[in-house]
PDB file of N, CA and C in Angstrom:
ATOM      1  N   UNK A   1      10.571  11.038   2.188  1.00  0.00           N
ATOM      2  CA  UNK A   1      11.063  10.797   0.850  1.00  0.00           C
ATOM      3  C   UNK A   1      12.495  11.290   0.782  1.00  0.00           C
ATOM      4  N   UNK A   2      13.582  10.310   0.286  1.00  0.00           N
ATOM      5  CA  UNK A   2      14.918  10.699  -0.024  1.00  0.00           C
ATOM      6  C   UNK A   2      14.990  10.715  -1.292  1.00  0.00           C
ATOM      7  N   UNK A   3      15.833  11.664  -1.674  1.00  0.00           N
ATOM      8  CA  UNK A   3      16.341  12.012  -3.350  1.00  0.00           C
ATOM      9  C   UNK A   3      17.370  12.017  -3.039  1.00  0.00           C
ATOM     10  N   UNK A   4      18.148  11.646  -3.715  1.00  0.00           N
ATOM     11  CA  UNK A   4      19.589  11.422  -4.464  1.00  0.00           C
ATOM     12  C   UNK A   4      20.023  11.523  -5.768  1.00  0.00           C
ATOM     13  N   UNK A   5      20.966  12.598  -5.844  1.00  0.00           N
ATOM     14  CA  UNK A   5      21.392  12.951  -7.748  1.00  0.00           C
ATOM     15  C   UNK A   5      22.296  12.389  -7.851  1.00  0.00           C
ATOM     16  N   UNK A   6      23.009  11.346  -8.550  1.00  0.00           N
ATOM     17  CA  UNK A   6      24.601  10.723  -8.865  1.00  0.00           C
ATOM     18  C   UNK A   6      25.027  11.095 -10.349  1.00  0.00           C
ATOM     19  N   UNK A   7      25.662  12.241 -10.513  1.00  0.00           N
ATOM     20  CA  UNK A   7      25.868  12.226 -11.929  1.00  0.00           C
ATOM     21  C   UNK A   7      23.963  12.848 -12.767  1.00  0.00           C
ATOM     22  N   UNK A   8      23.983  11.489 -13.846  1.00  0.00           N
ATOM     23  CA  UNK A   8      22.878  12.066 -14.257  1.00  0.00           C
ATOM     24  C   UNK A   8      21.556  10.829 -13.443  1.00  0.00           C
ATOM     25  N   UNK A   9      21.935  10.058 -12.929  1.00  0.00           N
ATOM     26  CA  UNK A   9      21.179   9.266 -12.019  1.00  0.00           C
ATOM     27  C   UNK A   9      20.037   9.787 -10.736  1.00  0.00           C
ATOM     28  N   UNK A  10      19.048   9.758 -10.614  1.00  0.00           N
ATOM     29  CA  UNK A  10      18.286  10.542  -9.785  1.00  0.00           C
ATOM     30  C   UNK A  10      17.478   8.702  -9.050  1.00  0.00           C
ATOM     31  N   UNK A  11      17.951   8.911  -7.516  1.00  0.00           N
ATOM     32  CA  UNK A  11      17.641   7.661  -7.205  1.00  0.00           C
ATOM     33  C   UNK A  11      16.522   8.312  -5.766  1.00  0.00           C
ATOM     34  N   UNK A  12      15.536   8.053  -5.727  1.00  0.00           N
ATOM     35  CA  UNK A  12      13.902   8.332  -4.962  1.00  0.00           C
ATOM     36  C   UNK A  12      13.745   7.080  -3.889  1.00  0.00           C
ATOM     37  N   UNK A  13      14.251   7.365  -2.903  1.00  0.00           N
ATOM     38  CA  UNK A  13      13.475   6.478  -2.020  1.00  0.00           C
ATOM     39  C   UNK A  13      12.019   6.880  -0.897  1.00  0.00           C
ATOM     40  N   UNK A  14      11.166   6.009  -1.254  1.00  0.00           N
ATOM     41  CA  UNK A  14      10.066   6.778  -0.543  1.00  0.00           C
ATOM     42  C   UNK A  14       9.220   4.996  -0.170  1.00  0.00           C
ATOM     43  N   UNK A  15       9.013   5.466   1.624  1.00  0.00           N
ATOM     44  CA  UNK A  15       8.292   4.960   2.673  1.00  0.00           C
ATOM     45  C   UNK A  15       7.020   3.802   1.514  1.00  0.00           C
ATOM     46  N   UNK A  16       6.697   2.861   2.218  1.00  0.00           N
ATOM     47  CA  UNK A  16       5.654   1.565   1.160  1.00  0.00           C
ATOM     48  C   UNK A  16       4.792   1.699   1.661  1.00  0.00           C
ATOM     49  N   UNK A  17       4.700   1.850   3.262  1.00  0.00           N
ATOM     50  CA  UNK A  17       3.186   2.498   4.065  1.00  0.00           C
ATOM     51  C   UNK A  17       2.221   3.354   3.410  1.00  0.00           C
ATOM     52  N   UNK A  18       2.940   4.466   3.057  1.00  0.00           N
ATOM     53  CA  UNK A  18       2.483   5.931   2.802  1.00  0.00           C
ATOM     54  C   UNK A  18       1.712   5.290   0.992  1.00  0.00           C
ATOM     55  N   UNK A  19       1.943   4.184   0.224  1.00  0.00           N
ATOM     56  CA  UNK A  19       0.880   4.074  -0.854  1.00  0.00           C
ATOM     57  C   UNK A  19      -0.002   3.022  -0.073  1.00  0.00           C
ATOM     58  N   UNK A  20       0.235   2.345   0.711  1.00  0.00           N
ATOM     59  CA  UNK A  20      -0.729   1.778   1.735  1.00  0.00           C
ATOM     60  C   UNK A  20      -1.819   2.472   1.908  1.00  0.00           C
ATOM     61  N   UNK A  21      -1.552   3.349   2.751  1.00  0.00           N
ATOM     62  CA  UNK A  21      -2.251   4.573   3.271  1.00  0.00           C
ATOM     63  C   UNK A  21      -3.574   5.061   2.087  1.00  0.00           C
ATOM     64  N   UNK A  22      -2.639   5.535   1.401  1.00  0.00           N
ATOM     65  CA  UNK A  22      -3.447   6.367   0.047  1.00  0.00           C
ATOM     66  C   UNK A  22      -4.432   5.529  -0.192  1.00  0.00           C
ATOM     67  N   UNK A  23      -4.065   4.149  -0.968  1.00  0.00           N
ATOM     68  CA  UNK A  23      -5.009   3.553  -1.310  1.00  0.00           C
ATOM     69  C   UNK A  23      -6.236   2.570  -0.694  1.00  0.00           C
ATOM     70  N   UNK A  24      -5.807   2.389   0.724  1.00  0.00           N
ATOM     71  CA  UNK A  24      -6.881   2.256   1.523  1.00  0.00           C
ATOM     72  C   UNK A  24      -7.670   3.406   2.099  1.00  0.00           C
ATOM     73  N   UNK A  25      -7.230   4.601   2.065  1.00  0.00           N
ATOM     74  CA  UNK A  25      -8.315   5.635   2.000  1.00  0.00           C
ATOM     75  C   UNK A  25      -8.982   5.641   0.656  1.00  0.00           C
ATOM     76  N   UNK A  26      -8.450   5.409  -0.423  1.00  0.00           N
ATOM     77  CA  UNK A  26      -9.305   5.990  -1.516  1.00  0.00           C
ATOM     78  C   UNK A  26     -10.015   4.851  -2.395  1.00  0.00           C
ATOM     79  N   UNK A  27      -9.644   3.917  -2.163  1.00  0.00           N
ATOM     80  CA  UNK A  27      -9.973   2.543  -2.841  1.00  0.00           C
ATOM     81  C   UNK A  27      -9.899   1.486  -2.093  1.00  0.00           C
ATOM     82  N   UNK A  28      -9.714   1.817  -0.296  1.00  0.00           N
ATOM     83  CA  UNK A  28     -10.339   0.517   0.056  1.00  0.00           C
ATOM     84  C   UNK A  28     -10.867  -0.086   0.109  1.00  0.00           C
ATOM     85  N   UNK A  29     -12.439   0.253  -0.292  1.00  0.00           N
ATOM     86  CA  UNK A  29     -13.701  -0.810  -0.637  1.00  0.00           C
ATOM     87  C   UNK A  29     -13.379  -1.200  -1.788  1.00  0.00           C
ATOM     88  N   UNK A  30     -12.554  -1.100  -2.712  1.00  0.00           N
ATOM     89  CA  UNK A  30     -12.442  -2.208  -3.569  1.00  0.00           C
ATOM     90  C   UNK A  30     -11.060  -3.279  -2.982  1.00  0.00           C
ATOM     91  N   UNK A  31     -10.344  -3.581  -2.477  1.00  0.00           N
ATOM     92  CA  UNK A  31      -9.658  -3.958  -2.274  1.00  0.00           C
ATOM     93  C   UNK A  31      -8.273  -3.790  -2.157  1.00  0.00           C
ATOM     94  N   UNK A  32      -7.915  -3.057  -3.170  1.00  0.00           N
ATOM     95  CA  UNK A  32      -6.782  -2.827  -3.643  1.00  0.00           C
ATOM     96  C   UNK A  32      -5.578  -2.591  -2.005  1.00  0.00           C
ATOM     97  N   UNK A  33      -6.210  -2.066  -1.128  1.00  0.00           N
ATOM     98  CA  UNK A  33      -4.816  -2.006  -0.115  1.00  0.00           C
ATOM     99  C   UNK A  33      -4.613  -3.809   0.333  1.00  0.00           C
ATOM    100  N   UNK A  34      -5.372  -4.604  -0.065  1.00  0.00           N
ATOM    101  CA  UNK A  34      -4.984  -6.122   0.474  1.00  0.00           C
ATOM    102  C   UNK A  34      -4.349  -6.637  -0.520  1.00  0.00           C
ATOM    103  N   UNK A  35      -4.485  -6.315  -2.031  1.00  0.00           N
ATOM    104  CA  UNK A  35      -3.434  -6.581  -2.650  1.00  0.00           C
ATOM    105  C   UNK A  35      -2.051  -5.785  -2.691  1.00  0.00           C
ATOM    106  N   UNK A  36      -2.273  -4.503  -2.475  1.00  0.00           N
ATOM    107  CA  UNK A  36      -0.551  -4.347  -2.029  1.00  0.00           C
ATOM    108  C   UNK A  36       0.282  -4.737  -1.217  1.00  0.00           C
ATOM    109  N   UNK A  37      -0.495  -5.641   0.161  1.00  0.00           N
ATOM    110  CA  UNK A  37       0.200  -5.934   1.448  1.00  0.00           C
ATOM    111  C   UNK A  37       0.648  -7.502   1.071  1.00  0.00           C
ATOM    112  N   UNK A  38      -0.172  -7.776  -0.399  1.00  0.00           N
ATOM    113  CA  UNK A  38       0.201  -9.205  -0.809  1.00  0.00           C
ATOM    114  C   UNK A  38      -1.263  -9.898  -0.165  1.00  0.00           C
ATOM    115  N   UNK A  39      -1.957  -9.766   0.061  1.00  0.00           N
ATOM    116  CA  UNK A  39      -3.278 -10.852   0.905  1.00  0.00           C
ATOM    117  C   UNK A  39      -3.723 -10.663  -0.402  1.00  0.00           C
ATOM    118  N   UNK A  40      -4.116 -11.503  -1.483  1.00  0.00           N
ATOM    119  CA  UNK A  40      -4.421 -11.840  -2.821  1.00  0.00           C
ATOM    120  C   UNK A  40      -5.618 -12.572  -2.522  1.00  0.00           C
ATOM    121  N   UNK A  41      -6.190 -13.198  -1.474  1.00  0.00           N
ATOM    122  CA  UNK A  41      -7.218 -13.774  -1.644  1.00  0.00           C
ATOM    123  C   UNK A  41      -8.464 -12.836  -0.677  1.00  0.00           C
ATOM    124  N   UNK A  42      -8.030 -12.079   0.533  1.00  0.00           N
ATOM    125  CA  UNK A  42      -8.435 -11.204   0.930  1.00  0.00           C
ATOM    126  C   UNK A  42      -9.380  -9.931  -0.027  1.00  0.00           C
ATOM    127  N   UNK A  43      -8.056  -9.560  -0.947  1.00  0.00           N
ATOM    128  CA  UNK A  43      -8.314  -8.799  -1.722  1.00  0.00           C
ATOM    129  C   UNK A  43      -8.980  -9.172  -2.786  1.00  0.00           C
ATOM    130  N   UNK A  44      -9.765 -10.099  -3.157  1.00  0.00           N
ATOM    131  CA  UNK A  44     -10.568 -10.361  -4.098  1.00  0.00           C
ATOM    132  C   UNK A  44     -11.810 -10.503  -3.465  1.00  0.00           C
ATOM    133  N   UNK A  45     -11.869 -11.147  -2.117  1.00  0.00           N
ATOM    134  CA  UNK A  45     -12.731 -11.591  -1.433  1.00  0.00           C
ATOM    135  C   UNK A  45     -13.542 -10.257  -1.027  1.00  0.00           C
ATOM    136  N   UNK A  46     -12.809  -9.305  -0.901  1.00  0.00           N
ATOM    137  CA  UNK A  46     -13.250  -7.408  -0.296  1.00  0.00           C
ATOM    138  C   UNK A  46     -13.748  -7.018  -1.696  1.00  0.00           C
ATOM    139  N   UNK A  47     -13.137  -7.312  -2.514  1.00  0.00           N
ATOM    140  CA  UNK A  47     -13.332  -6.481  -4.416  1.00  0.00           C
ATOM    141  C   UNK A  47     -15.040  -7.024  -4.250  1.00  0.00           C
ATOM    142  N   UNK A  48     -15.267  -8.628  -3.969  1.00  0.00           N
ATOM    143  CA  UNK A  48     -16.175  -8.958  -4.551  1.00  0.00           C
ATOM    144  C   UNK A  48     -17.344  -9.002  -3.932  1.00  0.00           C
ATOM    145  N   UNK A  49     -17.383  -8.763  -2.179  1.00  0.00           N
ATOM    146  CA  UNK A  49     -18.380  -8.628  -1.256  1.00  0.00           C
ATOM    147  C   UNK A  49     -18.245  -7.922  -0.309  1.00  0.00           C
ATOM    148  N   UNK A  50     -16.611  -7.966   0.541  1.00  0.00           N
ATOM    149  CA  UNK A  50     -16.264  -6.913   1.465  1.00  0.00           C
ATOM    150  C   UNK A  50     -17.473  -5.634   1.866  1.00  0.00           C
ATOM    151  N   UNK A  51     -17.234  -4.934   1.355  1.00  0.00           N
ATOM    152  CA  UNK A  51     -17.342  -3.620   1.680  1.00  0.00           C
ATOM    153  C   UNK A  51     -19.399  -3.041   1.713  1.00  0.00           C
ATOM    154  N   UNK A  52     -19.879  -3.795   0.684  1.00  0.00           N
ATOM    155  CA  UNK A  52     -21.329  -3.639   0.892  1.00  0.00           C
ATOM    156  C   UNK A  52     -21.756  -4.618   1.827  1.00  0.00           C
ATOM    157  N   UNK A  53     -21.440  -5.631   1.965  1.00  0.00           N
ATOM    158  CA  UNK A  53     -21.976  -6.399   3.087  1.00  0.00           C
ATOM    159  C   UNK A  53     -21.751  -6.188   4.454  1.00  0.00           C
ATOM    160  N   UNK A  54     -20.342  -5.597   4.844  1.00  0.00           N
ATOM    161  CA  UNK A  54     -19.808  -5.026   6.140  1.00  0.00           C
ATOM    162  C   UNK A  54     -20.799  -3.343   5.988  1.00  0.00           C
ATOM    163  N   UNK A  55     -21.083  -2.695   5.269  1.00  0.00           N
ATOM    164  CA  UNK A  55     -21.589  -1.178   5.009  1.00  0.00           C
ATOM    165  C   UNK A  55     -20.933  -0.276   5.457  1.00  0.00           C
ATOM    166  N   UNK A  56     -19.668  -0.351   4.966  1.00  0.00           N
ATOM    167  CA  UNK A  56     -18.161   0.151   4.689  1.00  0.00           C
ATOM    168  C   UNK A  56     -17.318   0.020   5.696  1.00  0.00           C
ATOM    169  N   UNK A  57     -17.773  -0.724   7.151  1.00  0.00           N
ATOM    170  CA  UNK A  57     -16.773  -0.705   8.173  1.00  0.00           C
ATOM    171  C   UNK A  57     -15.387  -1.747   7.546  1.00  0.00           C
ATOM    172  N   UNK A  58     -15.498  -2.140   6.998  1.00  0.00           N
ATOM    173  CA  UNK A  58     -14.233  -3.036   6.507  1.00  0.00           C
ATOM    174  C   UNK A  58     -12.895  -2.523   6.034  1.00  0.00           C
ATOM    175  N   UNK A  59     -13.895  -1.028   5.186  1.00  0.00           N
ATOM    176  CA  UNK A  59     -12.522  -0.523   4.676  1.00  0.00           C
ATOM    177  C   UNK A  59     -12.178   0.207   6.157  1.00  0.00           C
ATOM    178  N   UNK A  60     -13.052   0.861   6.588  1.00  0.00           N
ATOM    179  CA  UNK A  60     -12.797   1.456   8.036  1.00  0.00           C
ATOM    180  C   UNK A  60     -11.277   0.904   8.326  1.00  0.00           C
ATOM    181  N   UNK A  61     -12.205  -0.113   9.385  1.00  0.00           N
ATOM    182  CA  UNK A  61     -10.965  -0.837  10.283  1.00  0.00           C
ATOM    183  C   UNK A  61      -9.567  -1.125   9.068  1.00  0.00           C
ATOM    184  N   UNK A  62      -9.650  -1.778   8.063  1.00  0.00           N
ATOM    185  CA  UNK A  62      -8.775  -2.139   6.868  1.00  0.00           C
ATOM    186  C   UNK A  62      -7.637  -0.668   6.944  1.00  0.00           C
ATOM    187  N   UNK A  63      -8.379   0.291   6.773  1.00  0.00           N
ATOM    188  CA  UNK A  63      -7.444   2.119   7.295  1.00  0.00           C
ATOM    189  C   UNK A  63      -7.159   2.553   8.177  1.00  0.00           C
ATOM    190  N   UNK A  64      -7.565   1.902   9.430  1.00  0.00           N
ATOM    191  CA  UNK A  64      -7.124   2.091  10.975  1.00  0.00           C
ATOM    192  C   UNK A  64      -6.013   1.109  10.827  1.00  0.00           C
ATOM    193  N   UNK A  65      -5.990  -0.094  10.451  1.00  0.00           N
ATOM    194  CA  UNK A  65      -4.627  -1.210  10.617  1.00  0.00           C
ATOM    195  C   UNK A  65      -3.286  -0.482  10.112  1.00  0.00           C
ATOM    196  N   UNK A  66      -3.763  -0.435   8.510  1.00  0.00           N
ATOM    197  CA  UNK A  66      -2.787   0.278   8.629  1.00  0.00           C
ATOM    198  C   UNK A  66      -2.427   1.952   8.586  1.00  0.00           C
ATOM    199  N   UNK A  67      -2.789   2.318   8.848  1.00  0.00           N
ATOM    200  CA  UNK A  67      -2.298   3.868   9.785  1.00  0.00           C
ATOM    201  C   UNK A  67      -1.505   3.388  10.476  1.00  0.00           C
ATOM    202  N   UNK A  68      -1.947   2.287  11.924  1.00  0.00           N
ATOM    203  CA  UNK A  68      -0.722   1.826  13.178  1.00  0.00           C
ATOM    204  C   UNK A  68      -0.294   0.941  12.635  1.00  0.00           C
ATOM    205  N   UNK A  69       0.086   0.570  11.371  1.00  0.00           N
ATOM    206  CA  UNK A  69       0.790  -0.844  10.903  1.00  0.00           C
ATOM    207  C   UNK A  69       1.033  -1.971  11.777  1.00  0.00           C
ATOM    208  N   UNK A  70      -0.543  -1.689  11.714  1.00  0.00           N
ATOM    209  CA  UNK A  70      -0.841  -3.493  13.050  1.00  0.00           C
ATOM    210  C   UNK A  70      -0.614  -4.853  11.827  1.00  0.00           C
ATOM    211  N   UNK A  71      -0.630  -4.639  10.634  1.00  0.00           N
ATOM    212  CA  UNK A  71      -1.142  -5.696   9.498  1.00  0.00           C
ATOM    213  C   UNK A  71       0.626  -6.660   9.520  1.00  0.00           C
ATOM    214  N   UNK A  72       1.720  -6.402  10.313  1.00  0.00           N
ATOM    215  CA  UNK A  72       3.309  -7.201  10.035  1.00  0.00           C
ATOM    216  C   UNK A  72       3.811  -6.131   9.114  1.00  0.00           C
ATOM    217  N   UNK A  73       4.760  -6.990   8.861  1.00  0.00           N
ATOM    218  CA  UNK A  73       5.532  -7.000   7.348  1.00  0.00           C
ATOM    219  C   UNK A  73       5.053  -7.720   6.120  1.00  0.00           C
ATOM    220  N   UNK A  74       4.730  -6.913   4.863  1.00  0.00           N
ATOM    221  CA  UNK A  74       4.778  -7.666   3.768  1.00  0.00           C
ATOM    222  C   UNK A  74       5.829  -7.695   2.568  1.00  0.00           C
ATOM    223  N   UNK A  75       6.782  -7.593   3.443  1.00  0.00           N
ATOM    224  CA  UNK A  75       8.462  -7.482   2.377  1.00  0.00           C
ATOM    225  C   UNK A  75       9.161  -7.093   3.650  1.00  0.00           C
ATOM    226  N   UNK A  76      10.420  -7.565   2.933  1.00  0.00           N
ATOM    227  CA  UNK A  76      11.698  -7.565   3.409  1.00  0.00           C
ATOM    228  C   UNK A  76      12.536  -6.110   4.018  1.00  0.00           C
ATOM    229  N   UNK A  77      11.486  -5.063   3.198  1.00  0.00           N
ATOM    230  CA  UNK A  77      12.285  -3.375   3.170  1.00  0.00           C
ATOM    231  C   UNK A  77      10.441  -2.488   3.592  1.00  0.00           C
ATOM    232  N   UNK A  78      11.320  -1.652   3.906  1.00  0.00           N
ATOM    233  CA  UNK A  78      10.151   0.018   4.358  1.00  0.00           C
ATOM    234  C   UNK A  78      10.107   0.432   3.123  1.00  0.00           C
ATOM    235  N   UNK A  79      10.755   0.818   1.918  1.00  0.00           N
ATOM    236  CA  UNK A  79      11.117   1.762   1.438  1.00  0.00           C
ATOM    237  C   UNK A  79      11.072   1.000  -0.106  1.00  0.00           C
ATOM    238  N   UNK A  80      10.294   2.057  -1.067  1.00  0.00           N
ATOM    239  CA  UNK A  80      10.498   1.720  -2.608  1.00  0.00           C
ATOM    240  C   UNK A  80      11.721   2.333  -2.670  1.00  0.00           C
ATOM    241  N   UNK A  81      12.057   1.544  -4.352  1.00  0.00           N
ATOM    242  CA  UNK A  81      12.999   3.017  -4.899  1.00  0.00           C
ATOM    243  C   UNK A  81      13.150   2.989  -6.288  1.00  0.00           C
ATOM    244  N   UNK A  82      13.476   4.311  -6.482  1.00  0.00           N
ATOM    245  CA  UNK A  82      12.963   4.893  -7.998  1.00  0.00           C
ATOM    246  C   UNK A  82      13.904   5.337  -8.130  1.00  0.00           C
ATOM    247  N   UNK A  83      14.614   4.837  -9.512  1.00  0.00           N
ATOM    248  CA  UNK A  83      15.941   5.407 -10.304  1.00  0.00           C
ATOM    249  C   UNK A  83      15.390   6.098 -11.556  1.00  0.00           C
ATOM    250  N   UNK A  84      15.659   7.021 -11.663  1.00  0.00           N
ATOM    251  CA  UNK A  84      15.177   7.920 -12.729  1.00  0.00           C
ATOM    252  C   UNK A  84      13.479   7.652 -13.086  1.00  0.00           C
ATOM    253  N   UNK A  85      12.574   8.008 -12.357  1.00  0.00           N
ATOM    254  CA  UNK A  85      11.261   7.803 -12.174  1.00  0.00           C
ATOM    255  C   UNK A  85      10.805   6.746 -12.292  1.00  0.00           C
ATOM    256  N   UNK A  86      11.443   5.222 -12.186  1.00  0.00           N
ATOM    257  CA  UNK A  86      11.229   4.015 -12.586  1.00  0.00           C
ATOM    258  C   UNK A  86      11.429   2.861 -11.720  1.00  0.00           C
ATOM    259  N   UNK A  87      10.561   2.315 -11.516  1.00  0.00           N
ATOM    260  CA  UNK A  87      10.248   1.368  -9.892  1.00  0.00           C
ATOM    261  C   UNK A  87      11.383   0.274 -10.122  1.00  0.00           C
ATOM    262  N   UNK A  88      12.683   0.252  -9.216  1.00  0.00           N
ATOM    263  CA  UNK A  88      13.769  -0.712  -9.397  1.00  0.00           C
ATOM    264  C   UNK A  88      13.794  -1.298  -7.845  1.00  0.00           C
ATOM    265  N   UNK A  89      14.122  -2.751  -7.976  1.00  0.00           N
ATOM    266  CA  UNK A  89      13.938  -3.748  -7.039  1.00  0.00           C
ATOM    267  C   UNK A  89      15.084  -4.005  -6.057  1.00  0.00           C
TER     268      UNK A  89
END
């Protein structure tokens, strides 16, 4: 995580993996890490059967991918960033 103060400007850049991470540990059986990587149909498809029908290996492997960010790129940048606590593009 980088911080930067400019004046009264406070600009946060922090790694896109690392909410990857989080939320496929904590809510990967619902889906939610396939909608952050952008897989929108994945991630409905896991919300709505995934995870009881696999008997949780899905989110498993789904948290092993990305740990080694075997899953590509799903954007252009590594890195959010936050200007005064507020998600800017």
């Amino acid at each position: 995580m980088e911080v930067t103060i400019k004046g009264n400007v406070k600009v946060s850049k922090v790694n896109k993996h690392i909410f990857v991470w989080i939320a496929s540990f904590l809510v990967g059986y619902l889906g939610i890490d396939r909608f952050l990587r952008g897989q929108i149909g994945l991630g409905i498809f896991k919300l709505l059967v995934g995870s009881w029908i696999t008997l949780g290996i899905w989110p498993l492997v789904d948290f092993i991918i990305a740990v080694v960010k075997a899953y590509g790129t799903y954007s252009d940048t590594e890195t959010l960033t936050f200007i005064n606590g507020k998600y800017s593009q």
